[in-house]
Protein backbone atom coordinates (compact mmCIF):
# COMPACT_ATOMS: atom_id res chain seq x y z
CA UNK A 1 -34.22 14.53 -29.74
CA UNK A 2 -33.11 15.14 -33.70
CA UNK A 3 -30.59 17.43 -32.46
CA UNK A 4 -28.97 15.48 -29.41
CA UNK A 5 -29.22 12.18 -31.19
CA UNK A 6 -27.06 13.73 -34.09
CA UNK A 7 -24.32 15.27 -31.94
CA UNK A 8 -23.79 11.59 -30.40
CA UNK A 9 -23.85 10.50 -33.69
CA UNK A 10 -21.25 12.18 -34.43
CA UNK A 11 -18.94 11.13 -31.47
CA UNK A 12 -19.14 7.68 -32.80
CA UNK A 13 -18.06 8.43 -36.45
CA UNK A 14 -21.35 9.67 -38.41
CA UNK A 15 -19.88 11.85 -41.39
CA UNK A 16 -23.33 13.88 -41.13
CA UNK A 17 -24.27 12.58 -44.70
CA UNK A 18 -27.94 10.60 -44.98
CA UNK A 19 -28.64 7.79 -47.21
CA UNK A 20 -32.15 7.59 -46.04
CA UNK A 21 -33.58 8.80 -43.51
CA UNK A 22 -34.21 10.61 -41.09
CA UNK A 23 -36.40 7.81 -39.59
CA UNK A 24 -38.53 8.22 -36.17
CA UNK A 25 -39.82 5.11 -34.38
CA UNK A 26 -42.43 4.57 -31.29
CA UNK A 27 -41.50 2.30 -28.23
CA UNK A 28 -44.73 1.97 -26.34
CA UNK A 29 -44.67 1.83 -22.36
CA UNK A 30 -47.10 1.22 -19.69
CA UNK A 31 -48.16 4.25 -19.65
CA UNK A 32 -46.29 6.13 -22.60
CA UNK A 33 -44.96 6.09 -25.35
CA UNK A 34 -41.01 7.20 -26.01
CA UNK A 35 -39.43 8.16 -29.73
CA UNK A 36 -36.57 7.29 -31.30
CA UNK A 37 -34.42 8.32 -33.68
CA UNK A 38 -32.36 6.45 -37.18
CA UNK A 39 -30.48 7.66 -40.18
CA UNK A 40 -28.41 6.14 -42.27
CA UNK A 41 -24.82 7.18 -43.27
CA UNK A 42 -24.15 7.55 -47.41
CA UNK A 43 -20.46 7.43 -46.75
CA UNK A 44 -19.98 3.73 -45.43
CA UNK A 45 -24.02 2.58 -44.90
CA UNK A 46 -23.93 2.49 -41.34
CA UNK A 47 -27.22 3.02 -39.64
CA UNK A 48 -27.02 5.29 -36.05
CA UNK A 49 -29.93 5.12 -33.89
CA UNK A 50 -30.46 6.56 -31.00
CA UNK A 51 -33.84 5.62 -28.39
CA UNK A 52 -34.34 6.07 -24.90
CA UNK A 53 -34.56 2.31 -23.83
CA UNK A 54 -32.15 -0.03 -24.09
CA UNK A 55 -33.15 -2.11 -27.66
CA UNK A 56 -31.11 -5.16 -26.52
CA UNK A 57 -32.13 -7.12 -29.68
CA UNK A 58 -29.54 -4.72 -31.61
CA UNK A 59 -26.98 -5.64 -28.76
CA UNK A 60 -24.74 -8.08 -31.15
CA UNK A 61 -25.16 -5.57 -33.89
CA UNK A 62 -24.03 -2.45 -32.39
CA UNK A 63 -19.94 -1.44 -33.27
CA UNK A 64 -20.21 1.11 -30.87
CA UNK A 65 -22.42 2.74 -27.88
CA UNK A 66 -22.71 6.41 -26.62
CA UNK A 67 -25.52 7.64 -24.01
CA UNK A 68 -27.13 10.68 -24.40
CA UNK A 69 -27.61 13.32 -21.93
């Protein structure tokens, strides 16, 4: 996932520099659990984060979506 979720990263503007981070994060299912993905950007303090569901509480927060493969 690192690796995908940083190449859309970058398609969106991430420089590729890391204030903090990387960060991983847990979305439980019914009958799994997915990961997801979060760094933050030195150069402006953006975060990027990349899961595999839809996080629509981040909807108004988002400048800008991508899906990955």
């Amino acid at each position: 996932m690192k690796d995908q979720a940083e190449a859309a990263f970058k398609t969106i503007g991430w420089a590729g520099d890391v204030r903090e981070g990387p960060y991983y994060f847990a979305l439980l299912g019914d009958t799994d659990l997915s990961i997801g993905y979060i760094v933050k950007q030195e150069d402006n303090r953006n975060c990027f984060v990349a899961s595999p569901e839809p996080l629509t509480f981040l909807d108004g927060l988002a400048f800008e979506k991508t899906e990955i493969g």
